[in-house]
PDB file of N, CA and C in Angstrom:
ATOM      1  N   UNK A   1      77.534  -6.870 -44.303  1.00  0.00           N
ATOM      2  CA  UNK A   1      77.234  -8.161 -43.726  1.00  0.00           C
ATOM      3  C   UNK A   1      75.774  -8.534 -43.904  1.00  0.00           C
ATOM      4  N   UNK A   2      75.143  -7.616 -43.849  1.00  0.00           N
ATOM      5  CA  UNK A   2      73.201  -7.643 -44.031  1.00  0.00           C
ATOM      6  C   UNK A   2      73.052  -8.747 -45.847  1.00  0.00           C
ATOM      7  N   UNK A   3      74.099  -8.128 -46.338  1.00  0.00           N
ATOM      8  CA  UNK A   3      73.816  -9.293 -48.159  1.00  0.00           C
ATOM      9  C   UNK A   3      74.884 -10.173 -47.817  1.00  0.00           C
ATOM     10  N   UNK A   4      75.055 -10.850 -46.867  1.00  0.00           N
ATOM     11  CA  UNK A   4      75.607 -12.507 -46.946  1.00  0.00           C
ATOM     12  C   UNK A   4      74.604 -13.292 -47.156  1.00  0.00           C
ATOM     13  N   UNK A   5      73.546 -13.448 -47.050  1.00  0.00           N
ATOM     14  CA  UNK A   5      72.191 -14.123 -47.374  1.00  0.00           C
ATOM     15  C   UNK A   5      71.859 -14.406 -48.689  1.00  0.00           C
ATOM     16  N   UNK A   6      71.784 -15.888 -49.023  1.00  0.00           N
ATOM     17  CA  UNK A   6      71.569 -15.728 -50.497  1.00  0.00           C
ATOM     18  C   UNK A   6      70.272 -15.578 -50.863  1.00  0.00           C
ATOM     19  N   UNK A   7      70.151 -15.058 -52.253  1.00  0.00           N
ATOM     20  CA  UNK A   7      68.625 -14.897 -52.471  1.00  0.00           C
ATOM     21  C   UNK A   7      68.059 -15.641 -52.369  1.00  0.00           C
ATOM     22  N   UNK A   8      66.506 -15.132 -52.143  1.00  0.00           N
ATOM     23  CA  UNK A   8      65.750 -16.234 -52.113  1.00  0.00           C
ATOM     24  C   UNK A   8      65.302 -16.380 -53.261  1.00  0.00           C
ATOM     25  N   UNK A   9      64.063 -18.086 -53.148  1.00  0.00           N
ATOM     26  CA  UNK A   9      63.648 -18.506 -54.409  1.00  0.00           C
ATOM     27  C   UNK A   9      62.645 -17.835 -54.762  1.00  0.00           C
ATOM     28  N   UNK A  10      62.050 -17.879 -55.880  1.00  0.00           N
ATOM     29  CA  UNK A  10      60.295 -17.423 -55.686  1.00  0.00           C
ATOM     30  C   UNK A  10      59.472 -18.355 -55.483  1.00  0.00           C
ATOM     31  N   UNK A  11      58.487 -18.652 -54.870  1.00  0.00           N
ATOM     32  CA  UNK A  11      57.359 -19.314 -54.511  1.00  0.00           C
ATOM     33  C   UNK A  11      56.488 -19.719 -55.574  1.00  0.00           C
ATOM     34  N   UNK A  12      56.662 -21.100 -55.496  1.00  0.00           N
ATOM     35  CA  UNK A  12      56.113 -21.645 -56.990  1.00  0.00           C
ATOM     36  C   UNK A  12      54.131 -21.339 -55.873  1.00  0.00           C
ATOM     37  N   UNK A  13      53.610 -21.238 -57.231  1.00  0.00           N
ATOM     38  CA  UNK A  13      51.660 -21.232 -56.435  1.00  0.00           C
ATOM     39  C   UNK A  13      51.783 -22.704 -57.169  1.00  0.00           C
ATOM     40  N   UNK A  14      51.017 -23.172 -55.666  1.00  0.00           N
ATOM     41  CA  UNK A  14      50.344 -24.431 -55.784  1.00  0.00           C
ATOM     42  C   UNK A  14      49.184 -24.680 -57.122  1.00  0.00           C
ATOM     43  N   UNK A  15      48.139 -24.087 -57.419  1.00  0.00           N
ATOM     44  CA  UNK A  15      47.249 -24.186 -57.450  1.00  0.00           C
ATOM     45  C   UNK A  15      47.340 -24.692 -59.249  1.00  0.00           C
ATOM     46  N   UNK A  16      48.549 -24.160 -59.952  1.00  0.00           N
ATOM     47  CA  UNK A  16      48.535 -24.847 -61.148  1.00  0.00           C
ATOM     48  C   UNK A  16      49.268 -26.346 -61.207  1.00  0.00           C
ATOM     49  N   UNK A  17      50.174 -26.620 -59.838  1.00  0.00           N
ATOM     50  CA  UNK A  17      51.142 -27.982 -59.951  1.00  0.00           C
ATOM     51  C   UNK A  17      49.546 -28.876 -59.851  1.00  0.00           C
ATOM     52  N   UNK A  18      48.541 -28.329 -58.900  1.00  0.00           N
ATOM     53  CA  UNK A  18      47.753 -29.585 -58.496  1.00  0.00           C
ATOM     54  C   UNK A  18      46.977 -30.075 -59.819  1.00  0.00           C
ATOM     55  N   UNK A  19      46.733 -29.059 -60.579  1.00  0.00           N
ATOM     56  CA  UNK A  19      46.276 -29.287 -61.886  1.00  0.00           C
ATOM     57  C   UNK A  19      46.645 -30.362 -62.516  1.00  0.00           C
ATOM     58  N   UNK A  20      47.761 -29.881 -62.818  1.00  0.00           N
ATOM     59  CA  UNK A  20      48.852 -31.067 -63.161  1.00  0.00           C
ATOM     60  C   UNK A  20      49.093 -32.328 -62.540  1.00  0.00           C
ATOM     61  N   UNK A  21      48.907 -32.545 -61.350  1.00  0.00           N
ATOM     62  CA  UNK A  21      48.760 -33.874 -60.583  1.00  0.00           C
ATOM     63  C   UNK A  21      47.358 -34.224 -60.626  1.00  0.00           C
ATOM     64  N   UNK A  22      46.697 -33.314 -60.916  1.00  0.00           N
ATOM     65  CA  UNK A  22      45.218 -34.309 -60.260  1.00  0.00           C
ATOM     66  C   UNK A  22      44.900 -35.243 -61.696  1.00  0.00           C
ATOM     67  N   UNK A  23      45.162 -34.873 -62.768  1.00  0.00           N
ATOM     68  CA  UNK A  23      44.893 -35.600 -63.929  1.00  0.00           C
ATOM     69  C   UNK A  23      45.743 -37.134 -64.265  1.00  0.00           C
ATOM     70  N   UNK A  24      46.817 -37.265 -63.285  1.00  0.00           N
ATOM     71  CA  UNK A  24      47.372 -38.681 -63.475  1.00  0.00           C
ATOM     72  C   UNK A  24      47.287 -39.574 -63.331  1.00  0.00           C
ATOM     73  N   UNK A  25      46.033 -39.669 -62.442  1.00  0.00           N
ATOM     74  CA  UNK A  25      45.763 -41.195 -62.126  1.00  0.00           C
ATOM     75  C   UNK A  25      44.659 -41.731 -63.210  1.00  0.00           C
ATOM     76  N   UNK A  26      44.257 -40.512 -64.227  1.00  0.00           N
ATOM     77  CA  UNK A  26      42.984 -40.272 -64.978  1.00  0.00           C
ATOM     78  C   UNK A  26      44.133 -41.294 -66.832  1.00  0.00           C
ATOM     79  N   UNK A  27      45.445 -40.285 -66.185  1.00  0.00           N
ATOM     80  CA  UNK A  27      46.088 -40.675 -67.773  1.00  0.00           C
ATOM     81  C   UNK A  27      46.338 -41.952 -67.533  1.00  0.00           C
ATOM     82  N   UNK A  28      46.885 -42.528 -66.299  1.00  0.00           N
ATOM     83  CA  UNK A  28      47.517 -44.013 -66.258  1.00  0.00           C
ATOM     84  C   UNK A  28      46.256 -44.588 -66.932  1.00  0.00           C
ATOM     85  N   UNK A  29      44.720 -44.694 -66.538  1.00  0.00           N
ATOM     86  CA  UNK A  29      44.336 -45.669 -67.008  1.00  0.00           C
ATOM     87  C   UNK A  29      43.662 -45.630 -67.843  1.00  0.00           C
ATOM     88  N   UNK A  30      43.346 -44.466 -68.876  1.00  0.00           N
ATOM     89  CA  UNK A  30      43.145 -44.359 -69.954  1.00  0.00           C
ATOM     90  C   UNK A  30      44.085 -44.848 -71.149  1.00  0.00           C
ATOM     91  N   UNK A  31      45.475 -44.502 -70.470  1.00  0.00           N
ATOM     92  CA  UNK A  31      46.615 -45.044 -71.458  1.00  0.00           C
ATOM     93  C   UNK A  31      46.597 -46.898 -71.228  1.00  0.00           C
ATOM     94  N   UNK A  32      46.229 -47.561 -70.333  1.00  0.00           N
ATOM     95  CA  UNK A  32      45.880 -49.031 -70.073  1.00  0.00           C
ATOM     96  C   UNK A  32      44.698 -48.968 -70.942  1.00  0.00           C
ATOM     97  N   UNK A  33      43.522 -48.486 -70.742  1.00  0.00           N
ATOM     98  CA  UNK A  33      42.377 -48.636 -71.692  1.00  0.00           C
ATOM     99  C   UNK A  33      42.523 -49.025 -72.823  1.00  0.00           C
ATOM    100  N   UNK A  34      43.120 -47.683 -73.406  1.00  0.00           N
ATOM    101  CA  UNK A  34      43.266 -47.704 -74.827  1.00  0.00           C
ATOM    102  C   UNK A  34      44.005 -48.649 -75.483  1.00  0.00           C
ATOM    103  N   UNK A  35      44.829 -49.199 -74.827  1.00  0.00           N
ATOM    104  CA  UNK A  35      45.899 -50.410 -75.385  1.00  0.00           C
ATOM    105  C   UNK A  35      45.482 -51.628 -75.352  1.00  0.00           C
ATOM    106  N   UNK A  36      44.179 -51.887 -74.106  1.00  0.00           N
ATOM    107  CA  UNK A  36      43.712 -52.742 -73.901  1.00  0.00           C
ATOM    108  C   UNK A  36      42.457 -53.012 -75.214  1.00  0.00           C
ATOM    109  N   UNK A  37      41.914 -51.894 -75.073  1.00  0.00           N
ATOM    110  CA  UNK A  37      40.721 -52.402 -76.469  1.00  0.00           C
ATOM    111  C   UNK A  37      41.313 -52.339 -77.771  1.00  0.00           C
ATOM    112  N   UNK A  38      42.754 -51.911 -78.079  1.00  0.00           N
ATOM    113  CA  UNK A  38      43.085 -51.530 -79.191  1.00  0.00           C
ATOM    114  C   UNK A  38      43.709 -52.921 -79.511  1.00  0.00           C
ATOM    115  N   UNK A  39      44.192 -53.891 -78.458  1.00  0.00           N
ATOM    116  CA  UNK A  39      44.588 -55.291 -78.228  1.00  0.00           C
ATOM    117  C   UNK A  39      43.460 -56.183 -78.558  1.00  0.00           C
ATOM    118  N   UNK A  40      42.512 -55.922 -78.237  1.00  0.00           N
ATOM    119  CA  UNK A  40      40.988 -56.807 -77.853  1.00  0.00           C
ATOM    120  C   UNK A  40      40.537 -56.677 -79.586  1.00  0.00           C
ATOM    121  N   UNK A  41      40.402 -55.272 -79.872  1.00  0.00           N
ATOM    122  CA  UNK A  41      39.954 -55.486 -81.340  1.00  0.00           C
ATOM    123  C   UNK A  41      40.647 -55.643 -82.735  1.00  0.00           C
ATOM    124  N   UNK A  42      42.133 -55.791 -82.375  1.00  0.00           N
ATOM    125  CA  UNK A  42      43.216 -57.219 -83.148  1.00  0.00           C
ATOM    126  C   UNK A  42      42.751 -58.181 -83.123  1.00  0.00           C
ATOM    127  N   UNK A  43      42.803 -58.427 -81.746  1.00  0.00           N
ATOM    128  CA  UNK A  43      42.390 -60.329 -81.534  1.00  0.00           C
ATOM    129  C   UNK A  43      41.038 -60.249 -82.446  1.00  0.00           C
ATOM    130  N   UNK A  44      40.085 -59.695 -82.250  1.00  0.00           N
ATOM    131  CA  UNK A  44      38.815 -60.014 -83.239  1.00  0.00           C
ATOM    132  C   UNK A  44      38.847 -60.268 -84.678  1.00  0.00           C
ATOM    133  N   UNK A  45      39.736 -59.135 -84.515  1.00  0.00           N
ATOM    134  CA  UNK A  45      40.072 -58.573 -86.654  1.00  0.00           C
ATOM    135  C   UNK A  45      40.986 -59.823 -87.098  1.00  0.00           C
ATOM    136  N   UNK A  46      42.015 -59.957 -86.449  1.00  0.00           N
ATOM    137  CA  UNK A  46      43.060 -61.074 -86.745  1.00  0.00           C
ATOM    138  C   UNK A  46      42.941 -62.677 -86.271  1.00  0.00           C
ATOM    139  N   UNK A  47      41.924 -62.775 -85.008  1.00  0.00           N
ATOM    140  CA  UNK A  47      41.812 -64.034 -84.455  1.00  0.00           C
ATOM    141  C   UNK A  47      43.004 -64.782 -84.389  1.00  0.00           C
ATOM    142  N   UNK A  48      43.697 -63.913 -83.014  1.00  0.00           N
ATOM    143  CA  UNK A  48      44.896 -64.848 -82.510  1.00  0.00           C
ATOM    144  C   UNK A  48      44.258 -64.677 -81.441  1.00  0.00           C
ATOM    145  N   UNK A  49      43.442 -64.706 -80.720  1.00  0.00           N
ATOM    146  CA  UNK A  49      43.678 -65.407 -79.367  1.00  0.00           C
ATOM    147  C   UNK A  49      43.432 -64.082 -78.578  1.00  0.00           C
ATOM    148  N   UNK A  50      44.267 -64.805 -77.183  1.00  0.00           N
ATOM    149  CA  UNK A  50      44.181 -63.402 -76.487  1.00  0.00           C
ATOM    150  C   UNK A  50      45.359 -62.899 -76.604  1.00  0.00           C
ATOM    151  N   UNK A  51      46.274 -63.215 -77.219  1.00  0.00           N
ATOM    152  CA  UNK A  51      47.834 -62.569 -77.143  1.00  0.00           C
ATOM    153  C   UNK A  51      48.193 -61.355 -77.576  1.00  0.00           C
ATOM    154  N   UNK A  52      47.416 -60.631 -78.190  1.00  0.00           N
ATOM    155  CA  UNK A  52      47.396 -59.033 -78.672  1.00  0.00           C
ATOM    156  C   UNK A  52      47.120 -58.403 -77.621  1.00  0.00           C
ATOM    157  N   UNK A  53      45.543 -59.181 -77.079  1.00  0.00           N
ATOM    158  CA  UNK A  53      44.682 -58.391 -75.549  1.00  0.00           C
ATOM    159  C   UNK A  53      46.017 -58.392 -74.713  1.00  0.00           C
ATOM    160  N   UNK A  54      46.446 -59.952 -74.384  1.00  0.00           N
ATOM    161  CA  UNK A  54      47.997 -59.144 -73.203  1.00  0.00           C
ATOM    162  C   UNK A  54      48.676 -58.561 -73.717  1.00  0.00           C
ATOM    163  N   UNK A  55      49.022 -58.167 -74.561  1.00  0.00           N
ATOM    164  CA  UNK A  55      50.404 -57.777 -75.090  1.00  0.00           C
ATOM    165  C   UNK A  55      49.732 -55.969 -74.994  1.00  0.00           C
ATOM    166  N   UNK A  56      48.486 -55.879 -75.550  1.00  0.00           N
ATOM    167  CA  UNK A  56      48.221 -54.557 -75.296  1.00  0.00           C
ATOM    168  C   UNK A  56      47.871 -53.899 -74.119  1.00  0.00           C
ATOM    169  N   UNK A  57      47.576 -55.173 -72.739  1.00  0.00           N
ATOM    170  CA  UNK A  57      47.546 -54.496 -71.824  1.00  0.00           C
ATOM    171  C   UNK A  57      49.067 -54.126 -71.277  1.00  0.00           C
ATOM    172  N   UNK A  58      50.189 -55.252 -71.417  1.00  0.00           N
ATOM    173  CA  UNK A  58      51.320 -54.844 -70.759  1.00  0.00           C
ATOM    174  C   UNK A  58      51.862 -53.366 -71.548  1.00  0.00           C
ATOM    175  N   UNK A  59      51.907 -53.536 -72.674  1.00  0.00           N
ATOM    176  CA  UNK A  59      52.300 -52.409 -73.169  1.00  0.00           C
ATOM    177  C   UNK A  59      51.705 -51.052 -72.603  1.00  0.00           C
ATOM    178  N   UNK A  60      50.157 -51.270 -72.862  1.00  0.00           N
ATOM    179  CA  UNK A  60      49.490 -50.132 -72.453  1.00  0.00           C
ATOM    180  C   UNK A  60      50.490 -49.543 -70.767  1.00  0.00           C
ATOM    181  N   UNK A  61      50.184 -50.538 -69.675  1.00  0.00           N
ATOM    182  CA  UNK A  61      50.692 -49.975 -68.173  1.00  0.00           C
ATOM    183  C   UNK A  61      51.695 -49.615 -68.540  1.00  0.00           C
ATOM    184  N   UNK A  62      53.013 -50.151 -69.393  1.00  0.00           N
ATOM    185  CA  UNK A  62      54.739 -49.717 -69.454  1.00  0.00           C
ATOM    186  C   UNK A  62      54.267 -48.579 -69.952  1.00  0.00           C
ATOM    187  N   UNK A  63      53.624 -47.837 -71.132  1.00  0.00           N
ATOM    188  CA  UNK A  63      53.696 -46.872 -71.343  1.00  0.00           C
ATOM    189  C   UNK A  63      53.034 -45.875 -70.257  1.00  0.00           C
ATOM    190  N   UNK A  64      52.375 -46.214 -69.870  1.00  0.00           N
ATOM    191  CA  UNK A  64      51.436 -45.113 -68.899  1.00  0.00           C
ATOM    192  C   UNK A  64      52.395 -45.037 -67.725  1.00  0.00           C
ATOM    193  N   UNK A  65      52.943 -46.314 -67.262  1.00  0.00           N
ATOM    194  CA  UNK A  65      54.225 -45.846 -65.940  1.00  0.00           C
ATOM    195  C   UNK A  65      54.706 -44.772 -65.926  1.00  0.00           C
ATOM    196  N   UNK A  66      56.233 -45.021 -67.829  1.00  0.00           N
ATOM    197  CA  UNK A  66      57.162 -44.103 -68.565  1.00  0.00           C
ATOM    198  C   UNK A  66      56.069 -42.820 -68.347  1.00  0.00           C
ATOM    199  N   UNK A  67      55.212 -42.619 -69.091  1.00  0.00           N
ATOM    200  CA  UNK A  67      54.721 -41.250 -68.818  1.00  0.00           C
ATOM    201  C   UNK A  67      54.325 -40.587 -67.164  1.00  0.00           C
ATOM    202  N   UNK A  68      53.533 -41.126 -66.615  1.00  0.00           N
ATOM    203  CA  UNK A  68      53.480 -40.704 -65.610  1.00  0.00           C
ATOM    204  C   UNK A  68      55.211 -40.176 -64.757  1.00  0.00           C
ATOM    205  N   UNK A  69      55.693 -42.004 -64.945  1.00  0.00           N
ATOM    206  CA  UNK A  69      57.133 -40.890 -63.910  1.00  0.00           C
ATOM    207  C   UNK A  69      57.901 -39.726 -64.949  1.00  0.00           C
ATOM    208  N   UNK A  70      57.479 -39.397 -66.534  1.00  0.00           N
ATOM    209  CA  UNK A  70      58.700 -38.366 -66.931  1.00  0.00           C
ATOM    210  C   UNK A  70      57.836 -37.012 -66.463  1.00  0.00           C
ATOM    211  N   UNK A  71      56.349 -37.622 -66.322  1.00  0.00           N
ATOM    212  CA  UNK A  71      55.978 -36.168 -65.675  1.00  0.00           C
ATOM    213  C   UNK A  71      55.823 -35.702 -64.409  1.00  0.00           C
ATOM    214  N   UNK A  72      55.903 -36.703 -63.508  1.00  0.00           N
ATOM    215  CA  UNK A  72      56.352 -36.583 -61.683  1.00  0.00           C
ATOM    216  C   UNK A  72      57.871 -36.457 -61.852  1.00  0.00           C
ATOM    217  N   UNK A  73      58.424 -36.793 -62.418  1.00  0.00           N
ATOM    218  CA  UNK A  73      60.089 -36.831 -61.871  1.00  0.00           C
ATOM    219  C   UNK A  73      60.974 -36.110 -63.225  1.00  0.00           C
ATOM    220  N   UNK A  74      60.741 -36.289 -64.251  1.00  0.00           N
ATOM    221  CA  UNK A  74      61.822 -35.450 -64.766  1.00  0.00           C
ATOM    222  C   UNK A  74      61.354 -34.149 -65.583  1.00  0.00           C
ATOM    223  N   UNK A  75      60.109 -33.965 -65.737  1.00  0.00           N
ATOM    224  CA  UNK A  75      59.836 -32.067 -65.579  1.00  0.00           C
ATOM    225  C   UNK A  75      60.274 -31.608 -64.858  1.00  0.00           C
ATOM    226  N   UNK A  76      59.776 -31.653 -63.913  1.00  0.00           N
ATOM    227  CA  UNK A  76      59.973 -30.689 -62.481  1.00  0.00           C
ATOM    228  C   UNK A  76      61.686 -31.330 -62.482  1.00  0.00           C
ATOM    229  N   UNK A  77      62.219 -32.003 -62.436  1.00  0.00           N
ATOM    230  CA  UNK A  77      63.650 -31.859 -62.613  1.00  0.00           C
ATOM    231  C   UNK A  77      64.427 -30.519 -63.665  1.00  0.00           C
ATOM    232  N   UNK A  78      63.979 -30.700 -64.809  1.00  0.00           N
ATOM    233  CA  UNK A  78      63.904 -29.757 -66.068  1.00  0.00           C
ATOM    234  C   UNK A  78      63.753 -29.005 -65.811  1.00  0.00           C
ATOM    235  N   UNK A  79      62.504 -28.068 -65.115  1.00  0.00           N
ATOM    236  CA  UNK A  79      62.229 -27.144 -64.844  1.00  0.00           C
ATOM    237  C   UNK A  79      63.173 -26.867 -63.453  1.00  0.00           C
ATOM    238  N   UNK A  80      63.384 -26.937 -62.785  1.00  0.00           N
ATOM    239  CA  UNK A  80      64.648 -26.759 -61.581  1.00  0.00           C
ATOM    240  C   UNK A  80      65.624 -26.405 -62.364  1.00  0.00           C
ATOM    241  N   UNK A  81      66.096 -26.988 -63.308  1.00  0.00           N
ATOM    242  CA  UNK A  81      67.678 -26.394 -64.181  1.00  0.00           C
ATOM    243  C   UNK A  81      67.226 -25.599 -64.535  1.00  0.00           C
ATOM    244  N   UNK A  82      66.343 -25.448 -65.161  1.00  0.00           N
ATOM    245  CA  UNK A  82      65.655 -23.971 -66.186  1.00  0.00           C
ATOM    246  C   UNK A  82      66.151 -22.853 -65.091  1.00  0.00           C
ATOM    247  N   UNK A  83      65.577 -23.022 -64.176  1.00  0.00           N
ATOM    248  CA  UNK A  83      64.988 -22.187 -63.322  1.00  0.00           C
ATOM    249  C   UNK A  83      66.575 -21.585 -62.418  1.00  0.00           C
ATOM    250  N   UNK A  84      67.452 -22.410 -62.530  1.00  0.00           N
ATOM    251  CA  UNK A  84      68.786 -22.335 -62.239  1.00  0.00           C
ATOM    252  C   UNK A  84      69.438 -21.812 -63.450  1.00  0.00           C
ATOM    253  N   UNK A  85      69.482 -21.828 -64.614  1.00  0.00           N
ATOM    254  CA  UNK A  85      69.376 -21.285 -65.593  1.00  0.00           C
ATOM    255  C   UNK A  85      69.722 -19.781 -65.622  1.00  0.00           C
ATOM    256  N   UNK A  86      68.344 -18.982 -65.133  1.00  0.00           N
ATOM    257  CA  UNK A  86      67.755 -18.317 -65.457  1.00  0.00           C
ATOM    258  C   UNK A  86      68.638 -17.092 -64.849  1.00  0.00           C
ATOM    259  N   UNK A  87      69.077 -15.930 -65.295  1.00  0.00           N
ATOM    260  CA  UNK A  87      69.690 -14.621 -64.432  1.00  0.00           C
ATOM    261  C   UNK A  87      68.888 -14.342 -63.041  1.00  0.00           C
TER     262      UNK A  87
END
């Protein structure tokens, strides 16, 4: 009766997830940056306007969202199956 208890998990250490979180608010707006001047110096090279500059900022945030949530929400999903997975 003492092994009716299911095993336990192992204890993920904090100290590498925070790693991993503390750099995201750094990627969102670098990934806006970069889309934004990469927009800004079309419009110069090509002279349309500002319609590259928006188009590279919206793009830029959609992509930086997509990344941010596949790495808050579906790693650590991934890694949970793995980890269920595993013998």
């Amino acid at each position: 009766m003492a092994n009716d208890r299911p095993p336990r998990r192992p204890v993920r250490q904090p100290i590498p997830d925070a790693g991993q979180y503390a750099s995201v608010g750094l990627q969102f707006g670098l990934g806006i940056l970069v889309f934004t001047f990469l927009g800004s110096w079309l419009d110069r090279r090509l002279g349309t306007g500002p319609w590259l500059l928006l188009i590279g900022v919206m793009l830029g945030f959609g992509l930086s969202a997509f990344w941010i949530y596949r790495q808050l929400v579906i790693r650590p999903r991934e890694r949970a199956n793995q980890d269920e997975d595993r013998p």
